[in-house]
Protein backbone atom coordinates (compact mmCIF):
# COMPACT_ATOMS: atom_id res chain seq x y z
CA UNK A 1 -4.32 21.69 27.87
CA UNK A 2 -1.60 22.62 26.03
CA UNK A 3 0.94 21.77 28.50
CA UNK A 4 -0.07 18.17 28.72
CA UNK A 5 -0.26 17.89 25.11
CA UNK A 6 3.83 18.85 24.87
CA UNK A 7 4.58 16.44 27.74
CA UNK A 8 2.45 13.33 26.38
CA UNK A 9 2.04 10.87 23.33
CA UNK A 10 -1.68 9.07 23.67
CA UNK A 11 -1.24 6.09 20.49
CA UNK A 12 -4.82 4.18 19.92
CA UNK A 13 -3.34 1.16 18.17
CA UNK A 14 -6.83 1.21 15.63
CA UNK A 15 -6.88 -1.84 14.10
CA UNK A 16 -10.81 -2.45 12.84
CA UNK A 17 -14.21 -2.06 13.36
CA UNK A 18 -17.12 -4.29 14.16
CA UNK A 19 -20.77 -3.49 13.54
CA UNK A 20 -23.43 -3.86 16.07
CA UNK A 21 -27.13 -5.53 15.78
CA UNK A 22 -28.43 -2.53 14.05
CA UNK A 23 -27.02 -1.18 10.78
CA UNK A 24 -26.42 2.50 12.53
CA UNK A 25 -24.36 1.27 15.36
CA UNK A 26 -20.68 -0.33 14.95
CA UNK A 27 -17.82 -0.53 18.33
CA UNK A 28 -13.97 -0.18 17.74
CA UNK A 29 -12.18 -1.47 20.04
CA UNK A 30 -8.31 -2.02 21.23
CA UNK A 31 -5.09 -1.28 22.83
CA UNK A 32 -3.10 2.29 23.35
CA UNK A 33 -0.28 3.50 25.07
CA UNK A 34 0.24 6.53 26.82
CA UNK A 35 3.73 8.02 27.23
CA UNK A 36 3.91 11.01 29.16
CA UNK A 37 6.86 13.05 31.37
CA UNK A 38 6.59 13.88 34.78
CA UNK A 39 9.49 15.83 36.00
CA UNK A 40 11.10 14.98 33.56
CA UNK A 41 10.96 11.22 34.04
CA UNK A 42 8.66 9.16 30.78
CA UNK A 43 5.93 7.05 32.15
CA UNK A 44 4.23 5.29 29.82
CA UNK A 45 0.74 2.92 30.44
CA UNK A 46 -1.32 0.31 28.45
CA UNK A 47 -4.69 -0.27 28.48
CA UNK A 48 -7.72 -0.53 25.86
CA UNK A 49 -10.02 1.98 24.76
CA UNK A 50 -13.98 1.49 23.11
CA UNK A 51 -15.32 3.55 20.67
CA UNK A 52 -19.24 3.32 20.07
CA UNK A 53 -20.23 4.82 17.08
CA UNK A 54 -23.46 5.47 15.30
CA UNK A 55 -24.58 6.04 11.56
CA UNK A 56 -26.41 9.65 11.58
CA UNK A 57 -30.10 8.74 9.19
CA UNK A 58 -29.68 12.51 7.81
CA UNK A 59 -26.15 12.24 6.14
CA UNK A 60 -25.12 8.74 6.54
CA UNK A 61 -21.96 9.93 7.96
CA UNK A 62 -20.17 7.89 11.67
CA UNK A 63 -20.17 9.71 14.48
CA UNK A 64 -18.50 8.88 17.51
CA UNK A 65 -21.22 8.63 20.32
CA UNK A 66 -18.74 7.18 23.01
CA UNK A 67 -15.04 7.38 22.88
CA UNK A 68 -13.18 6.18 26.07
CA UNK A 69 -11.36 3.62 28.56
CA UNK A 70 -12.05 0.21 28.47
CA UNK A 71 -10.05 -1.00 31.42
CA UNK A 72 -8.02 0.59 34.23
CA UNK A 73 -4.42 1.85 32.63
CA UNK A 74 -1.07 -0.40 33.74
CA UNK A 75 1.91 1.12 34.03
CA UNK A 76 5.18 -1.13 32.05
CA UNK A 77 8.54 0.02 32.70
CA UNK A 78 9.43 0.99 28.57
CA UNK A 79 8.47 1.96 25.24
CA UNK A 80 9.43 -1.98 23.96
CA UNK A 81 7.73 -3.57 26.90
CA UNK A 82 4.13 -1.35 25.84
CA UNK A 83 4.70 -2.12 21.94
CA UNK A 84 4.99 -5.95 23.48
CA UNK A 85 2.08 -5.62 25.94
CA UNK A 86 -0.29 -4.44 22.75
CA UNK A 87 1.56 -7.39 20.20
CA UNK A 88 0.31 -10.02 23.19
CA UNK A 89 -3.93 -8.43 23.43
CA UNK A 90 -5.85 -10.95 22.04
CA UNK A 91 -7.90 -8.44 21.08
CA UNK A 92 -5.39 -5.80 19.11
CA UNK A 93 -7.03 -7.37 15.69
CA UNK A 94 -10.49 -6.20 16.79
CA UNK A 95 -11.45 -9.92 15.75
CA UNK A 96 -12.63 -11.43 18.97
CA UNK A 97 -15.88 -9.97 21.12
């Protein structure tokens, strides 16, 4: 693991929350980019991620119950062409289901 951490840069682009039917459940949702280094070469994908998390009764604290990939990753040929990609998501606000 620690080689891929050195060679890669994952950036969830956070941007809100949105709570569910029930008090103890809320979903985050929204873009990231990955830039990583193969061979010395940068790749870097898009895609969106979805967080589920839940209120634990005992402490009131959020936990995160699911963290992971909402859609299959694209690749985009630079770092200004993912920073555009996430600008364009109708979704980066978080506001829209």
């Amino acid at each position: 693991m620690r080689g891929l951490a050195a060679r890669a840069e994952l950036r969830p682009q956070r941007r809100g929350a949105r709570p569910g039917g029930l008090r103890a459940i809320a979903l985050s949702r929204g873009p990231w980019i990955l830039q990583s280094s193969r061979e010395g070469a940068p790749t870097i994908s898009v895609g969106f991620y979805r967080s589920i998390w839940v209120r634990d009764a005992k402490d009131g604290v959020w936990r995160v119950l699911y963290d992971g990939p909402a859609s299959t990753p694209q690749k985009v040929a630079d770092r200004a062409a993912a920073e555009k990609w996430v600008v364009e998501q109708p979704m980066a606000d978080c506001s829209q289901s």
